[in-house]
C-alpha atoms as a PDB file:
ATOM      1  CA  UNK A   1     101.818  14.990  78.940  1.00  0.00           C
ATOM      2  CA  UNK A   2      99.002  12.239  78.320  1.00  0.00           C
ATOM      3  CA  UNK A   3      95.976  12.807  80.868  1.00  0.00           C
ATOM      4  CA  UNK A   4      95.941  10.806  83.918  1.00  0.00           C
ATOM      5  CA  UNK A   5      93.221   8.150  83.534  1.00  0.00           C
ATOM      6  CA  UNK A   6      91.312   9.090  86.935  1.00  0.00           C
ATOM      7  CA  UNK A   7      92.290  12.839  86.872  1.00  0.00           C
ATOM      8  CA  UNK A   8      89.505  14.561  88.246  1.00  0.00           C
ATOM      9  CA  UNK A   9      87.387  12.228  89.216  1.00  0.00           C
ATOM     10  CA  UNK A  10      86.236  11.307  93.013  1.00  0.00           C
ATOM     11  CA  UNK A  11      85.788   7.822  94.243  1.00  0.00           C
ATOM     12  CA  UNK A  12      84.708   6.281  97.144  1.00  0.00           C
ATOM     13  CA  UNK A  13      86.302   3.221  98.368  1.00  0.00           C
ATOM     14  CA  UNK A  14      84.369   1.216 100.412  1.00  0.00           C
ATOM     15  CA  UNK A  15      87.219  -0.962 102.364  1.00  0.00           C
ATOM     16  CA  UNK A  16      90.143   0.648 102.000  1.00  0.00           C
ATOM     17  CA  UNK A  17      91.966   0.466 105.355  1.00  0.00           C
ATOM     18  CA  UNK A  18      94.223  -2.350 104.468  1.00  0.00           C
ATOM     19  CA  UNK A  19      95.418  -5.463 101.551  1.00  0.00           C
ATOM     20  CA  UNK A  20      93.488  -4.981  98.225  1.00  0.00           C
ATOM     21  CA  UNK A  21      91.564  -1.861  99.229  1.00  0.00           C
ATOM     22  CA  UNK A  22      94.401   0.380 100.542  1.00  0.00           C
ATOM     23  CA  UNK A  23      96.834  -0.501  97.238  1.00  0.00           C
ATOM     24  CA  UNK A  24      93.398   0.512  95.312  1.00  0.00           C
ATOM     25  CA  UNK A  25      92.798   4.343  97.255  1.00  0.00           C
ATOM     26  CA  UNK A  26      96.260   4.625  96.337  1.00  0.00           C
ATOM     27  CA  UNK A  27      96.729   3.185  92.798  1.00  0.00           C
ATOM     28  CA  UNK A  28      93.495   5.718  92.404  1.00  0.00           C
ATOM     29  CA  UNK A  29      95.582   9.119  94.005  1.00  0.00           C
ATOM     30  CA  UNK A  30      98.235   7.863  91.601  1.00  0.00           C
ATOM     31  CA  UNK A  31      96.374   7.688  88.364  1.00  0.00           C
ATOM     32  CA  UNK A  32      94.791  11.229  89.525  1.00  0.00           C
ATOM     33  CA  UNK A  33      91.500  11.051  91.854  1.00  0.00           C
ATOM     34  CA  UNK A  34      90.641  11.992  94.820  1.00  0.00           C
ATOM     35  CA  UNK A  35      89.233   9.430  97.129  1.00  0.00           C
ATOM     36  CA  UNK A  36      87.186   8.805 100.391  1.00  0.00           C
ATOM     37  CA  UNK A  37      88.417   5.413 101.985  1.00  0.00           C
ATOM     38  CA  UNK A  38      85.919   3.746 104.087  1.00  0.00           C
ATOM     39  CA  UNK A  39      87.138   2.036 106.899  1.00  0.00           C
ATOM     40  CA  UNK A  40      86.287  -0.004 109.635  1.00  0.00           C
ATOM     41  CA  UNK A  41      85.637   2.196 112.828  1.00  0.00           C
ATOM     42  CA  UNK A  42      88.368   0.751 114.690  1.00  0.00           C
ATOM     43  CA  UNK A  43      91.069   1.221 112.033  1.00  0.00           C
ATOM     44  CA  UNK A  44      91.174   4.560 112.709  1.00  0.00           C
ATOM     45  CA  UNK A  45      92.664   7.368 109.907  1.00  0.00           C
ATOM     46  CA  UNK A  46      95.998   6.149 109.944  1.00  0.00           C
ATOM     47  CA  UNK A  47      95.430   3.029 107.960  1.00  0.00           C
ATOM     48  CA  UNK A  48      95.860   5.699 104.091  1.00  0.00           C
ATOM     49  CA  UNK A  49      98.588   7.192 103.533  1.00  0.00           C
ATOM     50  CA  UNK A  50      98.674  11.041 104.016  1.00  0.00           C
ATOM     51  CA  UNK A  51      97.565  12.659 100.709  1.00  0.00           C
ATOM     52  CA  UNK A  52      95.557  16.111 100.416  1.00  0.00           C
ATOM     53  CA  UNK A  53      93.327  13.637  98.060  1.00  0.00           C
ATOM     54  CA  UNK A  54      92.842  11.255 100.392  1.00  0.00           C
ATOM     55  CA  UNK A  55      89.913  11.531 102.851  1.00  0.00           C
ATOM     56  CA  UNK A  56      88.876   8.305 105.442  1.00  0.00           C
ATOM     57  CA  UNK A  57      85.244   7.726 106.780  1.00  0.00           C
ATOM     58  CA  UNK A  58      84.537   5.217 109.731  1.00  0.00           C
ATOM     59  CA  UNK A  59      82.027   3.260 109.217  1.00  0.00           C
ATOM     60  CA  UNK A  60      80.524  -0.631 108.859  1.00  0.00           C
ATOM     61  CA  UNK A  61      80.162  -1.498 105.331  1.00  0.00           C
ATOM     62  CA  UNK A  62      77.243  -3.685 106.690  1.00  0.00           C
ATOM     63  CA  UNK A  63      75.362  -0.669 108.163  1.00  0.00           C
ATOM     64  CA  UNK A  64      73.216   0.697 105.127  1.00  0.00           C
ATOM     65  CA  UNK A  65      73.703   4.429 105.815  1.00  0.00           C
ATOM     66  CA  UNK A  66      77.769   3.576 105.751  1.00  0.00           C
ATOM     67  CA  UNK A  67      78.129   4.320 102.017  1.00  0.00           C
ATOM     68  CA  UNK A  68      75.094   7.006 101.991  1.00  0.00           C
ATOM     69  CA  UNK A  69      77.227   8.928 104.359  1.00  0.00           C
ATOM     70  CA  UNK A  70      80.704   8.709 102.425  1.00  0.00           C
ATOM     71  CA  UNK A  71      79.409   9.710  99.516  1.00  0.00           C
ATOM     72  CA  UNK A  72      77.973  12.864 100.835  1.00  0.00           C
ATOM     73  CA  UNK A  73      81.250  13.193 102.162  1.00  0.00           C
ATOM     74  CA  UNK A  74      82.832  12.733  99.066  1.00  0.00           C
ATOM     75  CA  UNK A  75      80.318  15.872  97.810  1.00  0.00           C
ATOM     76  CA  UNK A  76      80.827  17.776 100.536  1.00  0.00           C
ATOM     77  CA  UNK A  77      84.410  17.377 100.645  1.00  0.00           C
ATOM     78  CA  UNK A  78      85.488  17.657  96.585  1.00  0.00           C
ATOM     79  CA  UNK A  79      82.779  18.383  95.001  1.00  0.00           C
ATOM     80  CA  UNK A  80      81.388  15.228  93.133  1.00  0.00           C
ATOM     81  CA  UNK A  81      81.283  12.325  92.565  1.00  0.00           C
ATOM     82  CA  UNK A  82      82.095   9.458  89.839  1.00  0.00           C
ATOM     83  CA  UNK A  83      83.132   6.296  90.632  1.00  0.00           C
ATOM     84  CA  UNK A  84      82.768   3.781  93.619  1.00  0.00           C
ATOM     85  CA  UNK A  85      84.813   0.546  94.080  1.00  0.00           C
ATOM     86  CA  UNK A  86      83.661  -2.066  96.683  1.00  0.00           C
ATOM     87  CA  UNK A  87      86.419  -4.293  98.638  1.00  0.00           C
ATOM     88  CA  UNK A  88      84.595  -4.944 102.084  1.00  0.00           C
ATOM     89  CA  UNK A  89      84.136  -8.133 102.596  1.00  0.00           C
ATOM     90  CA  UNK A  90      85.877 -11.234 104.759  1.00  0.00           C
ATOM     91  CA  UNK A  91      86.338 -14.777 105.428  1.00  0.00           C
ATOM     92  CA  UNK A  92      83.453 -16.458 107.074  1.00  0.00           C
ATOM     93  CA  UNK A  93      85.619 -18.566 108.959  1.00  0.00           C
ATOM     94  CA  UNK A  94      85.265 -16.750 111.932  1.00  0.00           C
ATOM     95  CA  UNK A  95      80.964 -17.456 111.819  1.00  0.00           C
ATOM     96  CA  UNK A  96      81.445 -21.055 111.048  1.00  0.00           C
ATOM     97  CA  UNK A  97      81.856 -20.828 107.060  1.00  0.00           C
ATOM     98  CA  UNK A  98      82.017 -24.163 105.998  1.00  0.00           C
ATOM     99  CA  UNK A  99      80.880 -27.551 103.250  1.00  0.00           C
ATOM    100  CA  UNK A 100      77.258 -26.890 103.396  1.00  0.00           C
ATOM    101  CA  UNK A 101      76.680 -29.924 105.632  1.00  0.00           C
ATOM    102  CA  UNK A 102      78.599 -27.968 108.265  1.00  0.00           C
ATOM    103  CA  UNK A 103      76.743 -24.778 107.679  1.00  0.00           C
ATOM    104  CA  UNK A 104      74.926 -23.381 110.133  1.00  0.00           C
ATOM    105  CA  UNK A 105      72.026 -20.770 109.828  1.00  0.00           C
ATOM    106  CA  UNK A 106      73.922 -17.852 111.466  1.00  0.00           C
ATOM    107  CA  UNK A 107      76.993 -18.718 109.671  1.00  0.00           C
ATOM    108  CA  UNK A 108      75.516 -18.640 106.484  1.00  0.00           C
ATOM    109  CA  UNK A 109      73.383 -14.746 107.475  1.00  0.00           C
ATOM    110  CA  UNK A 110      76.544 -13.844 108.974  1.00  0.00           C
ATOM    111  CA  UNK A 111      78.795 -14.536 105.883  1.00  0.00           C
ATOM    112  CA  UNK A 112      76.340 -13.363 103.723  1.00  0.00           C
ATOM    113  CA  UNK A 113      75.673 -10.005 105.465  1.00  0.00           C
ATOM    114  CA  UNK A 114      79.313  -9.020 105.313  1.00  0.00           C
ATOM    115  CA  UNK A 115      79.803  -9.889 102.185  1.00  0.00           C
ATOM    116  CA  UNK A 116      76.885  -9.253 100.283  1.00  0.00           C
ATOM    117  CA  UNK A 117      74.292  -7.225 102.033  1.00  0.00           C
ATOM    118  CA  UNK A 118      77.460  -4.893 102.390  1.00  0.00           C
ATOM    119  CA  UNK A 119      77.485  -5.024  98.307  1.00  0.00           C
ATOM    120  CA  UNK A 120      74.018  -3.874  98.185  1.00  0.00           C
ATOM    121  CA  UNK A 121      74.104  -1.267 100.189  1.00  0.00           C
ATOM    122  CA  UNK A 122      76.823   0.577  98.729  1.00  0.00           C
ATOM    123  CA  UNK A 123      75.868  -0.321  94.931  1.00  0.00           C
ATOM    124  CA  UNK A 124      72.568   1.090  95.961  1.00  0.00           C
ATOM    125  CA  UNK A 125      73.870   4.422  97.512  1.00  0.00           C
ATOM    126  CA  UNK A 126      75.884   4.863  94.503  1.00  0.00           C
ATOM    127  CA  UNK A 127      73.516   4.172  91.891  1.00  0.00           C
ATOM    128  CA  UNK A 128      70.977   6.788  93.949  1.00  0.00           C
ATOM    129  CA  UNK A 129      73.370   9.408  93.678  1.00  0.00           C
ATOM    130  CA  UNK A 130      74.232   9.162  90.202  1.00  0.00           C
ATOM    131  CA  UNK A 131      70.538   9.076  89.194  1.00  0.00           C
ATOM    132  CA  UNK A 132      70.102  12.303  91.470  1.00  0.00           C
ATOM    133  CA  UNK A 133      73.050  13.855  90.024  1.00  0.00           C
ATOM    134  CA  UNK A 134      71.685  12.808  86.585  1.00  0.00           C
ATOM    135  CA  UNK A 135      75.112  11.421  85.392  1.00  0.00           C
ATOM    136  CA  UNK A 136      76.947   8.209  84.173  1.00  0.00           C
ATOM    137  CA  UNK A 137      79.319   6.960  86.677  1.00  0.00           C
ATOM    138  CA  UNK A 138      81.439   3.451  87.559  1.00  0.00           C
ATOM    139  CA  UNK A 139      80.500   0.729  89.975  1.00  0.00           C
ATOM    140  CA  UNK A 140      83.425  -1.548  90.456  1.00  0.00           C
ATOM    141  CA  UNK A 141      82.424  -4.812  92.791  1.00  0.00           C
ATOM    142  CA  UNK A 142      85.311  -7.422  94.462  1.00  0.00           C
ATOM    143  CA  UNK A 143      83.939 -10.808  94.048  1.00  0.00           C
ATOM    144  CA  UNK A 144      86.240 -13.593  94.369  1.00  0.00           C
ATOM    145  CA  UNK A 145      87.652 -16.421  92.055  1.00  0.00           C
ATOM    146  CA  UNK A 146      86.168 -19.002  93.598  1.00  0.00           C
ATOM    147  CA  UNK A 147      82.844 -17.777  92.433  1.00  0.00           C
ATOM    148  CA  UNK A 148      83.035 -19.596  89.619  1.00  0.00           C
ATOM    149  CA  UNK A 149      86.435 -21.392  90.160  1.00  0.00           C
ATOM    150  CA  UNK A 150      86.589 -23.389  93.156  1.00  0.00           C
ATOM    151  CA  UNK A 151      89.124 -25.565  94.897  1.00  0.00           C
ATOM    152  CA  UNK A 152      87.038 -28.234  97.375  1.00  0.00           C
ATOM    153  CA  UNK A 153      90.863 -28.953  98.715  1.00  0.00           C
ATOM    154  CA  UNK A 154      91.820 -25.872 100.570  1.00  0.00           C
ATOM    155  CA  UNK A 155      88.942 -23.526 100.157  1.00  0.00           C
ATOM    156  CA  UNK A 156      85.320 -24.869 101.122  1.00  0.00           C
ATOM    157  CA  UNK A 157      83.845 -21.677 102.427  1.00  0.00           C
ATOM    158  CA  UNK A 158      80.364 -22.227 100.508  1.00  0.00           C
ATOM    159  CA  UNK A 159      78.959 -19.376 101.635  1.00  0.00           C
ATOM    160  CA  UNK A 160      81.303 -16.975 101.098  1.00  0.00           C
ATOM    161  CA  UNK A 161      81.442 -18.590  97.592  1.00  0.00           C
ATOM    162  CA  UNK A 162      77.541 -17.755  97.147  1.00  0.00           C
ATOM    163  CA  UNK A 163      77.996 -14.408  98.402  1.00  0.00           C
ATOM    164  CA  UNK A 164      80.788 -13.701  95.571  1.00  0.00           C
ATOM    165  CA  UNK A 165      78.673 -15.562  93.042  1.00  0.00           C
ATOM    166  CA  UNK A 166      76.213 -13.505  93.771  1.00  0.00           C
ATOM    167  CA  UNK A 167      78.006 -10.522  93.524  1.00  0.00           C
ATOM    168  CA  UNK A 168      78.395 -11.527  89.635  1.00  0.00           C
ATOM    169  CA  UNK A 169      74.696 -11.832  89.546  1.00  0.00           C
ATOM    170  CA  UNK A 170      74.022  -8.259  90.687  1.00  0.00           C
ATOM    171  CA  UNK A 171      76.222  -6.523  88.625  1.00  0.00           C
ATOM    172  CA  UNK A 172      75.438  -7.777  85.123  1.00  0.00           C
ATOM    173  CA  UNK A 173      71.764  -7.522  86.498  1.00  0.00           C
ATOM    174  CA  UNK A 174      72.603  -3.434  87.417  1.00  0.00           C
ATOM    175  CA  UNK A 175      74.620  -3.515  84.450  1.00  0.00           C
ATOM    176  CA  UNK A 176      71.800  -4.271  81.934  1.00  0.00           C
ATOM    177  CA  UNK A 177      69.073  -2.090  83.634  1.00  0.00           C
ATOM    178  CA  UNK A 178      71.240   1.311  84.094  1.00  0.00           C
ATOM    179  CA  UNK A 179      73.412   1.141  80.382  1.00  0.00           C
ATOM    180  CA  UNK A 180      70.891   3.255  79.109  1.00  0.00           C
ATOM    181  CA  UNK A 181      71.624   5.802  82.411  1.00  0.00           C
ATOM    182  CA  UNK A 182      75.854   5.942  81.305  1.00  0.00           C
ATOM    183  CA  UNK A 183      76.048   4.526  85.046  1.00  0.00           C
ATOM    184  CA  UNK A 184      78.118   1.252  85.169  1.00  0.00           C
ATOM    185  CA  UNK A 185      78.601  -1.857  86.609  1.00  0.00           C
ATOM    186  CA  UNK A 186      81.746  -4.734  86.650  1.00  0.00           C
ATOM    187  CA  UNK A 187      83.773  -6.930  89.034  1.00  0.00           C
ATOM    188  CA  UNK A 188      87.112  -8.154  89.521  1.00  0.00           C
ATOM    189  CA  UNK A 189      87.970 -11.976  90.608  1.00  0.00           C
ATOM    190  CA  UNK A 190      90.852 -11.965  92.357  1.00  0.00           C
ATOM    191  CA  UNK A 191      92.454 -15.407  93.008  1.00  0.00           C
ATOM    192  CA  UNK A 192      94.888 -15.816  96.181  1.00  0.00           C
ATOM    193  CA  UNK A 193      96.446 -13.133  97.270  1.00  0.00           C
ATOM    194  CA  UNK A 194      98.481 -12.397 100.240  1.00  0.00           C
ATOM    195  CA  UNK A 195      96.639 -10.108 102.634  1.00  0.00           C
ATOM    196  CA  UNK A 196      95.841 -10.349 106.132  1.00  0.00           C
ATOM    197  CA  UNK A 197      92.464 -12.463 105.226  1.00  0.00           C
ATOM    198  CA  UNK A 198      94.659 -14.915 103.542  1.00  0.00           C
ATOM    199  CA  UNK A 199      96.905 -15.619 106.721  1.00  0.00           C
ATOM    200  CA  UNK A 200      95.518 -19.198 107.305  1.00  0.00           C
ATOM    201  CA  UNK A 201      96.449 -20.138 103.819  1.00  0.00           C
ATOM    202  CA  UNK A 202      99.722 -18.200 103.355  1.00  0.00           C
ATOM    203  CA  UNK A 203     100.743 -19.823 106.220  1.00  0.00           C
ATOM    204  CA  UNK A 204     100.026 -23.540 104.963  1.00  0.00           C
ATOM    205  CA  UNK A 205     102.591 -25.203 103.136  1.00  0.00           C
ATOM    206  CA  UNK A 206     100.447 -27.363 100.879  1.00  0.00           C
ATOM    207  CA  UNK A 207      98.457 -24.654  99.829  1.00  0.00           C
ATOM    208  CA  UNK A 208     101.449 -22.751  98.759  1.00  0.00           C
ATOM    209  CA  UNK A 209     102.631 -25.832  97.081  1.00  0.00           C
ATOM    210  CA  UNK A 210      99.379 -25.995  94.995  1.00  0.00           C
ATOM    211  CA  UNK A 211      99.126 -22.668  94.481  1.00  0.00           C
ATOM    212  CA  UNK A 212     102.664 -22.528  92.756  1.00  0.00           C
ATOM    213  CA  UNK A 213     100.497 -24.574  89.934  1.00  0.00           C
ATOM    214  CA  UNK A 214      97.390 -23.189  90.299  1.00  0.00           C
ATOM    215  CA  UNK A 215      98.394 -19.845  90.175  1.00  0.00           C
ATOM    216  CA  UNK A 216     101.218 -19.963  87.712  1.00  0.00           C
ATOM    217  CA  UNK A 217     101.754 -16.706  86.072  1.00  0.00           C
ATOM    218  CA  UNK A 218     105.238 -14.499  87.419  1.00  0.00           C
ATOM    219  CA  UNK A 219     107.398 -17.821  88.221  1.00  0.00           C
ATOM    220  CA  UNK A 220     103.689 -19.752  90.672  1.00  0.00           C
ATOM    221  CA  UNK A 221     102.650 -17.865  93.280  1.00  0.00           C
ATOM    222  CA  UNK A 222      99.952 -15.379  95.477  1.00  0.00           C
ATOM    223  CA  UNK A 223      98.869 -12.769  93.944  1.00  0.00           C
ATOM    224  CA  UNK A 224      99.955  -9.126  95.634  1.00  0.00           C
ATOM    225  CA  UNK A 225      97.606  -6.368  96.462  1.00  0.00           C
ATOM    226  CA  UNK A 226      98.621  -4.205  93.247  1.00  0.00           C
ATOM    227  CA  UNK A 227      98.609  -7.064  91.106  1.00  0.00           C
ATOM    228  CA  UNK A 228      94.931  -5.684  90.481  1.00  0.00           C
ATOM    229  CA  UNK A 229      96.133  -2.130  90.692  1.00  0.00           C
ATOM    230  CA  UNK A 230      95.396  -1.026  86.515  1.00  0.00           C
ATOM    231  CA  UNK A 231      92.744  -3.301  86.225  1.00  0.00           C
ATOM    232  CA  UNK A 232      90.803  -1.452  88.981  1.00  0.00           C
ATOM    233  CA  UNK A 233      92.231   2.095  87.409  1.00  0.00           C
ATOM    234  CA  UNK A 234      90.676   0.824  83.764  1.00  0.00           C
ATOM    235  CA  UNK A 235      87.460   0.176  85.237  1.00  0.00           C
ATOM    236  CA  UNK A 236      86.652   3.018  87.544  1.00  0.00           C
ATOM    237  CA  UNK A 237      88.097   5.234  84.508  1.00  0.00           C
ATOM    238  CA  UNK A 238      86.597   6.777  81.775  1.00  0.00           C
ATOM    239  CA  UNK A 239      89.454   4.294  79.375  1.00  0.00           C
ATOM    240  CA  UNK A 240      86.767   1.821  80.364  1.00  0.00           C
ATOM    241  CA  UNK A 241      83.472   3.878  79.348  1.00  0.00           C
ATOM    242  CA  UNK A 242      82.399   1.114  77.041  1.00  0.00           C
ATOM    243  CA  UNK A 243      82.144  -2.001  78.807  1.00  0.00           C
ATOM    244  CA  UNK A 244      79.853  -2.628  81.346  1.00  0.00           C
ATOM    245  CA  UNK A 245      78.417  -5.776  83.272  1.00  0.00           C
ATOM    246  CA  UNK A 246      81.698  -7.401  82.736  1.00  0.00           C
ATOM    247  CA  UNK A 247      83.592  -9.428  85.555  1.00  0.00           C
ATOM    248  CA  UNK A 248      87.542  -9.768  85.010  1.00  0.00           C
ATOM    249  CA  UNK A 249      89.400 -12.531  86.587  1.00  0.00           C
ATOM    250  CA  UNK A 250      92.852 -11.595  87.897  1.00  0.00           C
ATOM    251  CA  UNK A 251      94.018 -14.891  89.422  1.00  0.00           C
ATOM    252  CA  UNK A 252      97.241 -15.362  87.996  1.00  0.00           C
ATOM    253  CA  UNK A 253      95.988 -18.282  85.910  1.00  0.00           C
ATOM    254  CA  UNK A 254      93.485 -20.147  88.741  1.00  0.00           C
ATOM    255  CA  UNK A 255      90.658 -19.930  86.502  1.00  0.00           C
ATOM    256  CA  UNK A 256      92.264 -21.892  83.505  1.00  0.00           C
ATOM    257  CA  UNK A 257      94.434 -24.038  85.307  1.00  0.00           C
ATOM    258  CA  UNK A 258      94.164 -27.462  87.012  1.00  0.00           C
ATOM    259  CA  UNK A 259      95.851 -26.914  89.928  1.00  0.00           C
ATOM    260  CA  UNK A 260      98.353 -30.569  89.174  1.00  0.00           C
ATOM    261  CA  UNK A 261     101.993 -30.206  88.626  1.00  0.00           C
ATOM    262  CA  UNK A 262     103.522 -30.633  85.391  1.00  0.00           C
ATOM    263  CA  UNK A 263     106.593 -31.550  83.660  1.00  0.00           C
ATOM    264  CA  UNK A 264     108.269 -27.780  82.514  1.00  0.00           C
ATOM    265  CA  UNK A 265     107.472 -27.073  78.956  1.00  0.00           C
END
């Protein structure tokens, strides 16, 4: 029976109480790791699903000891430590996210702070670990399509769009600097997808509508939480010990498509 690409390995998952993050502690359990979820304190343990593999730490991915701490948990609790993936993050919506004419100073720290101070922080724990452990090991980062991709229409978040650009900055920065170490460093891009951050737009007609074209892979439509399910697997694996500083777009075709409608081909 072929080996199970995670088999073995522990990985923390910073944000993994719910959407993306929960399909990814499990996708991991499936393909054979063990995994500490880190959750927001008020999500409580039932938000993974009940697995001997499966431990949950509460915590605020914003907090710089958050990721510190679940990582010694991770130690303490299975022994090692290989891999960690990083979903925590948000709309800014909420602050006052907005067209940078709109923006306002504590909307920009604000969106920022969740979304990439949070980044830091548990890149940095990581990366101290594996240099104290003297091993190689995976950083996998969530950015966001509209990093690089975005759509003034519907989505016109700018900072949030910084923080994800700068994501993509920090990892092929890390991934340059530690190669040499064996330790790591890519991002997905997801585009749409239907979680509970996504609510406004799953719930607006027109963006549907555009997304049918913008998105047009699997018939037009929002992406699901395990639509980046083996992409994450690949990248926290060892399948994937030879690329680093990469960033992989799983958008369902955003990034190379317009976005207009079309006759059928």
């Amino acid at each position: 029976m072929p080996r199970a690409p995670l088999e073995g390995k522990v990985v923390v998952v910073v944000g993994g109480s719910g959407g993306l993050g929960l399909s990814a502690v499990r996708a991991c359990v499936g393909a054979g790791a063990s995994v500490v979820a880190v959750n927001p304190a008020d999500s409580g343990p039932r938000s993974t699903a009940a697995s001997s593999r499966i431990r949950t730490w509460l915590g605020d991915a914003r907090d710089a000891e958050t990721a510190r701490l679940a990582i010694r948990h991770a130690v303490a609790e299975f022994g090692r430590f290989d891999a960690l993936y990083h979903v925590a993050g948000g709309s800014g919506r909420a602050f006052g996210d907005g067209p940078l004419h709109q923006l306002t100073d504590s909307a920009w720290q604000e969106t920022l702070h969740l979304n990439l101070t949070s980044v830091f922080h548990s890149n940095r724990a990581a990366l101290e670990r594996f240099l104290e452990q003297d091993t190689g090991g995976s950083v996998l980062n969530m950015a966001s399509v509209l990093a690089r991709s975005p759509s003034p229409a519907f989505f016109d978040t700018h900072a949030y769009a910084t923080a994800k650009a700068a994501i993509l900055g920090l990892t092929t920065s890390a991934a340059a600097y530690y190669a040499p170490r064996g330790i790591r460093f890519n991002a997905v891009l997801p585009g749409l997808t239907d979680t509970s951050m996504s609510a406004r737009a799953m719930s607006d007609p027109r963006i549907l509508e555009f997304i049918r074209h913008k998105q047009p892979l699997d018939g037009g439509r929002a992406g699901r939480p395990n639509d980046l399910d083996a992409a994450v697997v690949f990248l926290l694996s060892d399948d994937s010990r030879f690329v680093t500083g990469q960033a992989l777009s799983v958008d369902g075709g955003w990034s190379v498509s317009d976005g207009a409608a079309r006759d059928p081909i």
